[in-house]
N, C-alpha and C. Protein backbone atom coordinates (compact mmCIF):
# COMPACT_ATOMS: atom_id res chain seq x y z
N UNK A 1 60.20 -210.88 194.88
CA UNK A 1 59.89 -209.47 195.06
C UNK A 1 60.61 -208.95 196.29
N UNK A 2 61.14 -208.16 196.12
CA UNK A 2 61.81 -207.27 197.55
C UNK A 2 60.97 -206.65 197.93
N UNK A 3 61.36 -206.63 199.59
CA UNK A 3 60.36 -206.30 200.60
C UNK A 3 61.62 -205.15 201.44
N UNK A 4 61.27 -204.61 202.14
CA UNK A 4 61.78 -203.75 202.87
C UNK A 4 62.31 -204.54 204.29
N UNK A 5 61.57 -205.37 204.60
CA UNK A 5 61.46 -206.04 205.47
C UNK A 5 62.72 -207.15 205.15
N UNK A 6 62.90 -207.23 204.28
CA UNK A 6 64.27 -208.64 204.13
C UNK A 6 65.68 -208.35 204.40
N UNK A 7 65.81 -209.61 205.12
CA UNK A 7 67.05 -209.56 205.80
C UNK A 7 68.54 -209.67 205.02
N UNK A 8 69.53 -209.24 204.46
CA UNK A 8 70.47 -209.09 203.97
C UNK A 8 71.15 -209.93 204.40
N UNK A 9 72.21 -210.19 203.24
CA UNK A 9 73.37 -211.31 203.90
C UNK A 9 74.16 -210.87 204.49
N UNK A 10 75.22 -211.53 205.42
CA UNK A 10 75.69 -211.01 206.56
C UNK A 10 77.25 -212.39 206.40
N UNK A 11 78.44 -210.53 206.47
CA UNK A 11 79.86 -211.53 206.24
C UNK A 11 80.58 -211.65 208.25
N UNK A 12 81.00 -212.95 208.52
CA UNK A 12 81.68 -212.30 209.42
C UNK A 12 83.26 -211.90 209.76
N UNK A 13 83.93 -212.03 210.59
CA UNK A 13 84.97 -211.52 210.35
C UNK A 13 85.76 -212.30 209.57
N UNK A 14 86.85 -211.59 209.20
CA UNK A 14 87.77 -212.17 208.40
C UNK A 14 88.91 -212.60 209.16
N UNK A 15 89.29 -213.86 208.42
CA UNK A 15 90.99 -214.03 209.69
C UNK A 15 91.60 -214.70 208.57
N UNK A 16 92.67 -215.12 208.78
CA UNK A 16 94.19 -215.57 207.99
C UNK A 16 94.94 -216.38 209.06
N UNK A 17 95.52 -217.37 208.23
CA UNK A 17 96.60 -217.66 208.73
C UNK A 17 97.73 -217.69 207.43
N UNK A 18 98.85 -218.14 208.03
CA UNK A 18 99.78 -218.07 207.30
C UNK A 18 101.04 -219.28 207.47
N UNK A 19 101.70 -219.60 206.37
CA UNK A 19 102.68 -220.68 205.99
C UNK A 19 103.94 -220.00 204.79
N UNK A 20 104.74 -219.36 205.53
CA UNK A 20 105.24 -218.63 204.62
C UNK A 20 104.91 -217.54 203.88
N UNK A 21 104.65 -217.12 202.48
CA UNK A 21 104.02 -216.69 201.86
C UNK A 21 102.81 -216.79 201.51
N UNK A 22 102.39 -217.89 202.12
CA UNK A 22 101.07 -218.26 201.38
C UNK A 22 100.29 -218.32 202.68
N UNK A 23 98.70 -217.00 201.96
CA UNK A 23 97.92 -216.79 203.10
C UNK A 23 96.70 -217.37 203.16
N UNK A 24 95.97 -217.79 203.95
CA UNK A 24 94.88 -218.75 204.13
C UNK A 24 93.85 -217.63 204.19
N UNK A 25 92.65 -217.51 203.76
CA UNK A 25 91.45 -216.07 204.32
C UNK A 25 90.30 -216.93 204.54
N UNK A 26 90.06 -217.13 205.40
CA UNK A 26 88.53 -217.60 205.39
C UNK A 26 87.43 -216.38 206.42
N UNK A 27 86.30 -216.58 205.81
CA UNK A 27 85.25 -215.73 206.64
C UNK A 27 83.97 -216.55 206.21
N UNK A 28 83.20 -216.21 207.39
CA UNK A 28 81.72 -216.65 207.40
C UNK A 28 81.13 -216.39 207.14
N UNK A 29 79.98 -216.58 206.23
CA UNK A 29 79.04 -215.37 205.18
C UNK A 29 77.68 -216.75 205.65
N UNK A 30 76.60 -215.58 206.02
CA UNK A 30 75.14 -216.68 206.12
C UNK A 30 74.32 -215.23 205.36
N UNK A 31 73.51 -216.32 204.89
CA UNK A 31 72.58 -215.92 203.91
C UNK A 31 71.43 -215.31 205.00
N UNK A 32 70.69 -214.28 204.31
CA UNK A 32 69.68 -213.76 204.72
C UNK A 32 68.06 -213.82 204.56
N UNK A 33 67.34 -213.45 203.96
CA UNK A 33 65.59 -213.66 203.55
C UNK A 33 66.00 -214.79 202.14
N UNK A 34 67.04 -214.34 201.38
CA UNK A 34 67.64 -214.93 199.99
C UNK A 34 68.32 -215.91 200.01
N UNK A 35 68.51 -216.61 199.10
CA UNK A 35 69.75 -217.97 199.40
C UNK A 35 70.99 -217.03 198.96
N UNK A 36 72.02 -217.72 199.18
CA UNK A 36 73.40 -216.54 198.87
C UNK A 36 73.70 -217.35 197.17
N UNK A 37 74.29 -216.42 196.12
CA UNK A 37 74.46 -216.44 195.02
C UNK A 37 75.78 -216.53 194.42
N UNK A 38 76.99 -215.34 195.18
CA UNK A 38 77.74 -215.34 194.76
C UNK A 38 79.01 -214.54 196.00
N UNK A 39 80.32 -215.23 195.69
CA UNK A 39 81.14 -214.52 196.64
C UNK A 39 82.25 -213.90 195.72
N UNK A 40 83.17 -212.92 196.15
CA UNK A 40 84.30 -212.27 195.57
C UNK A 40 84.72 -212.35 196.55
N UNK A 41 86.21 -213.09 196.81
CA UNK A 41 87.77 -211.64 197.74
C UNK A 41 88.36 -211.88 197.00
N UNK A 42 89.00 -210.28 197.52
CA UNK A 42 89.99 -209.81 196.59
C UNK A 42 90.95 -209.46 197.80
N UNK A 43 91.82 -209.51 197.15
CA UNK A 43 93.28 -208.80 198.17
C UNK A 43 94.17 -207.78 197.16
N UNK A 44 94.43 -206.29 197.87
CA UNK A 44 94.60 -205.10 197.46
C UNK A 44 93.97 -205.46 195.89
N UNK A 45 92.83 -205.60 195.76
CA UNK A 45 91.95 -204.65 194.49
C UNK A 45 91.87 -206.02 193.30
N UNK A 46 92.86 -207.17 194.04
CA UNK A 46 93.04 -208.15 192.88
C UNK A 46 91.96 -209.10 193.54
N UNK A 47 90.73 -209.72 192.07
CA UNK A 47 90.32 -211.09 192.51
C UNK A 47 91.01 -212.47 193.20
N UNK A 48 90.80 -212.71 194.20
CA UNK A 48 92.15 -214.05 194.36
C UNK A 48 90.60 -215.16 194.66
N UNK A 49 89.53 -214.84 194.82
CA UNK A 49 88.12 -216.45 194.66
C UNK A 49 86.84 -215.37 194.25
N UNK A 50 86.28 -215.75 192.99
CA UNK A 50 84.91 -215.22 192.49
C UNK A 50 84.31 -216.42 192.05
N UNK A 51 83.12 -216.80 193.20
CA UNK A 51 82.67 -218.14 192.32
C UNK A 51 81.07 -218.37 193.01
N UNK A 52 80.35 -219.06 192.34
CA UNK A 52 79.34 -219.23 192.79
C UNK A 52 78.84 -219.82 194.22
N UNK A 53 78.03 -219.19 195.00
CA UNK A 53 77.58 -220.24 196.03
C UNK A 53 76.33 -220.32 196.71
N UNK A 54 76.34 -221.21 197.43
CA UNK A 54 74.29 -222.10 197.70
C UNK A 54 74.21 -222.06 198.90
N UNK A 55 74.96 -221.69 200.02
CA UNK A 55 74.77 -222.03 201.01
C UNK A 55 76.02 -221.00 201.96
N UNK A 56 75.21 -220.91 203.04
CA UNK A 56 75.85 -220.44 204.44
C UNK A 56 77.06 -221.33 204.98
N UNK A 57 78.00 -220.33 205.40
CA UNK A 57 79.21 -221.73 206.28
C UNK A 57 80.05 -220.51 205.77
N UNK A 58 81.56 -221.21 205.81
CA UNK A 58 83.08 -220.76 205.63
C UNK A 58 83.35 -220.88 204.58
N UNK A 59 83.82 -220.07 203.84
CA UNK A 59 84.40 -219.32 202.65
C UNK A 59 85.99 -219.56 202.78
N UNK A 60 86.95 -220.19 201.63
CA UNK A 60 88.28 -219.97 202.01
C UNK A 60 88.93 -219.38 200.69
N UNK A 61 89.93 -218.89 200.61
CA UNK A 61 90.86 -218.27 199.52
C UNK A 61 92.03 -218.62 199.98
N UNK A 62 93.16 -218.43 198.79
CA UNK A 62 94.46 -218.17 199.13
C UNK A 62 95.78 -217.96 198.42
N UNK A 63 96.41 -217.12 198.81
CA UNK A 63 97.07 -215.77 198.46
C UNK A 63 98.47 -216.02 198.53
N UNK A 64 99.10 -215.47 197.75
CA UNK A 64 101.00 -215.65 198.09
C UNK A 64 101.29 -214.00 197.75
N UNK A 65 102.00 -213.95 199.14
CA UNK A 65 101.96 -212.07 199.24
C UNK A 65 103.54 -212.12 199.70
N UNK A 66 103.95 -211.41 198.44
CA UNK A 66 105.42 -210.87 198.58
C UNK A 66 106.12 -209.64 199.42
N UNK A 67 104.96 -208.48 199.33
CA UNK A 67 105.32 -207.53 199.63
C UNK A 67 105.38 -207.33 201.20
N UNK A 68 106.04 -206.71 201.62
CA UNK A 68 105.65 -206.63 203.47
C UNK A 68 104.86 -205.10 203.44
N UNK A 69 104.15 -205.02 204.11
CA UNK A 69 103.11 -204.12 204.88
C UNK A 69 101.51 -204.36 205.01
N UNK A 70 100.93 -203.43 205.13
CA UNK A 70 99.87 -203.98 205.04
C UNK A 70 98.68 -204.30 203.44
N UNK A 71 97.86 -205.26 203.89
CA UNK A 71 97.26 -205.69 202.23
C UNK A 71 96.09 -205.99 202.87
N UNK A 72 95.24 -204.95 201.78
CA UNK A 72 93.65 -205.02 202.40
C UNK A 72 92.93 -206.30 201.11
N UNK A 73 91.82 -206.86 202.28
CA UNK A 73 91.28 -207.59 202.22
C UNK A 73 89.42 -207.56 201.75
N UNK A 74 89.27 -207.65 201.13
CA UNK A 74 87.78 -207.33 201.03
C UNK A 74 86.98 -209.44 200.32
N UNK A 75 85.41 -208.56 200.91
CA UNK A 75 84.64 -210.09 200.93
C UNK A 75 83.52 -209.45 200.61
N UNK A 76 82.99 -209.91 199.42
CA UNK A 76 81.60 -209.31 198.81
C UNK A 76 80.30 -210.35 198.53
N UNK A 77 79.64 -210.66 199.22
CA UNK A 77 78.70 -211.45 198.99
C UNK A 77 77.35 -211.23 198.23
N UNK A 78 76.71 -212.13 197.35
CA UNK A 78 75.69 -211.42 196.83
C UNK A 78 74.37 -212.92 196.97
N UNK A 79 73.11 -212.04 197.13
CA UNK A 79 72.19 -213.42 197.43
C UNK A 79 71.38 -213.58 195.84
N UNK A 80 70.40 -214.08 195.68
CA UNK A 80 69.48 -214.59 194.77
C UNK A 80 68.88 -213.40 194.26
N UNK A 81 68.64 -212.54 195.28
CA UNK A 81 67.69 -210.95 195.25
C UNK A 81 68.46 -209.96 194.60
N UNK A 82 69.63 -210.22 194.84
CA UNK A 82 71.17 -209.64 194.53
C UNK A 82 71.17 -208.24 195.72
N UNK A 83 71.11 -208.30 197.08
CA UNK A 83 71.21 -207.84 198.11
C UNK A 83 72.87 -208.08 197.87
N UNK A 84 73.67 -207.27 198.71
CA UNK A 84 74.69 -207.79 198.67
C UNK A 84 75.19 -206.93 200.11
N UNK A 85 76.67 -207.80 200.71
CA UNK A 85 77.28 -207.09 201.86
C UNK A 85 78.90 -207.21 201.69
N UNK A 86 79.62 -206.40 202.07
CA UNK A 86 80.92 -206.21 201.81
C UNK A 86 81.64 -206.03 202.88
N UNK A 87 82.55 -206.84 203.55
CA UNK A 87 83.73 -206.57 204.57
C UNK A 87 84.94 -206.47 204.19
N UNK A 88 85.68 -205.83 204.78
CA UNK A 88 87.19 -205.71 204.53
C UNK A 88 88.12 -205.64 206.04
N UNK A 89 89.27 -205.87 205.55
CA UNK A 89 90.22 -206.32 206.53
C UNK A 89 91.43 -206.13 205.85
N UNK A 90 92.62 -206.74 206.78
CA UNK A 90 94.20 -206.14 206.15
C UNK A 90 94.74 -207.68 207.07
N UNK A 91 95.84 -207.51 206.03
CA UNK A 91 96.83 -209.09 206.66
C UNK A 91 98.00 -207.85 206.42
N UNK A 92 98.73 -208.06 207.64
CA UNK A 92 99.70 -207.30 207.66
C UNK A 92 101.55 -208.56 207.49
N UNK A 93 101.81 -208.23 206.55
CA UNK A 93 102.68 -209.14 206.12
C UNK A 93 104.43 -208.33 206.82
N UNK A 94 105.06 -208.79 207.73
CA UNK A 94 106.31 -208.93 207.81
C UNK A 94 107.56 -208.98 207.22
């Protein structure tokens, strides 16, 4: 039952590294009143990891980005309650 009172899941920042083309994304997502259920990133609008998950910690994806400028980043988490929280970010490619 949802309460008003329950704590939402919570993403933290996002970072990258990089090896060429190919980009590393990890971010930290901890669960809130709920166990966490499910994660999405996407990079500019495309799924690149949608998959189930049980637990708090580091999240990783990874990306091969051709284009140079910038490419937004988004991280959607969803818990058991289906609360959900969404961050975004940009890897600015060279």
């Amino acid at each position: 039952v949802h309460k008003c009172d329950d704590t939402k899941p919570q993403i933290g920042a996002i970072s990258y590294t990089n090896s060429g083309k190919k980009y590393a994304i990890s971010v930290d997502v901890t669960a809130g009143t709920w166990g966490l259920s499910a994660i999405e990133i996407t990079v500019d609008g495309k799924s690149i990891k949608s998959s189930e998950i049980t637990s708090s910690g580091k999240q990783t994806a990874t990306v091969e980005l051709d284009t140079t400028g910038a490419h937004t980043v988004s991280v959607t988490v969803r818990d058991s309650a289906y609360y959900t929280a969404t961050s975004t970010g940009s890897i600015q490619v060279n």
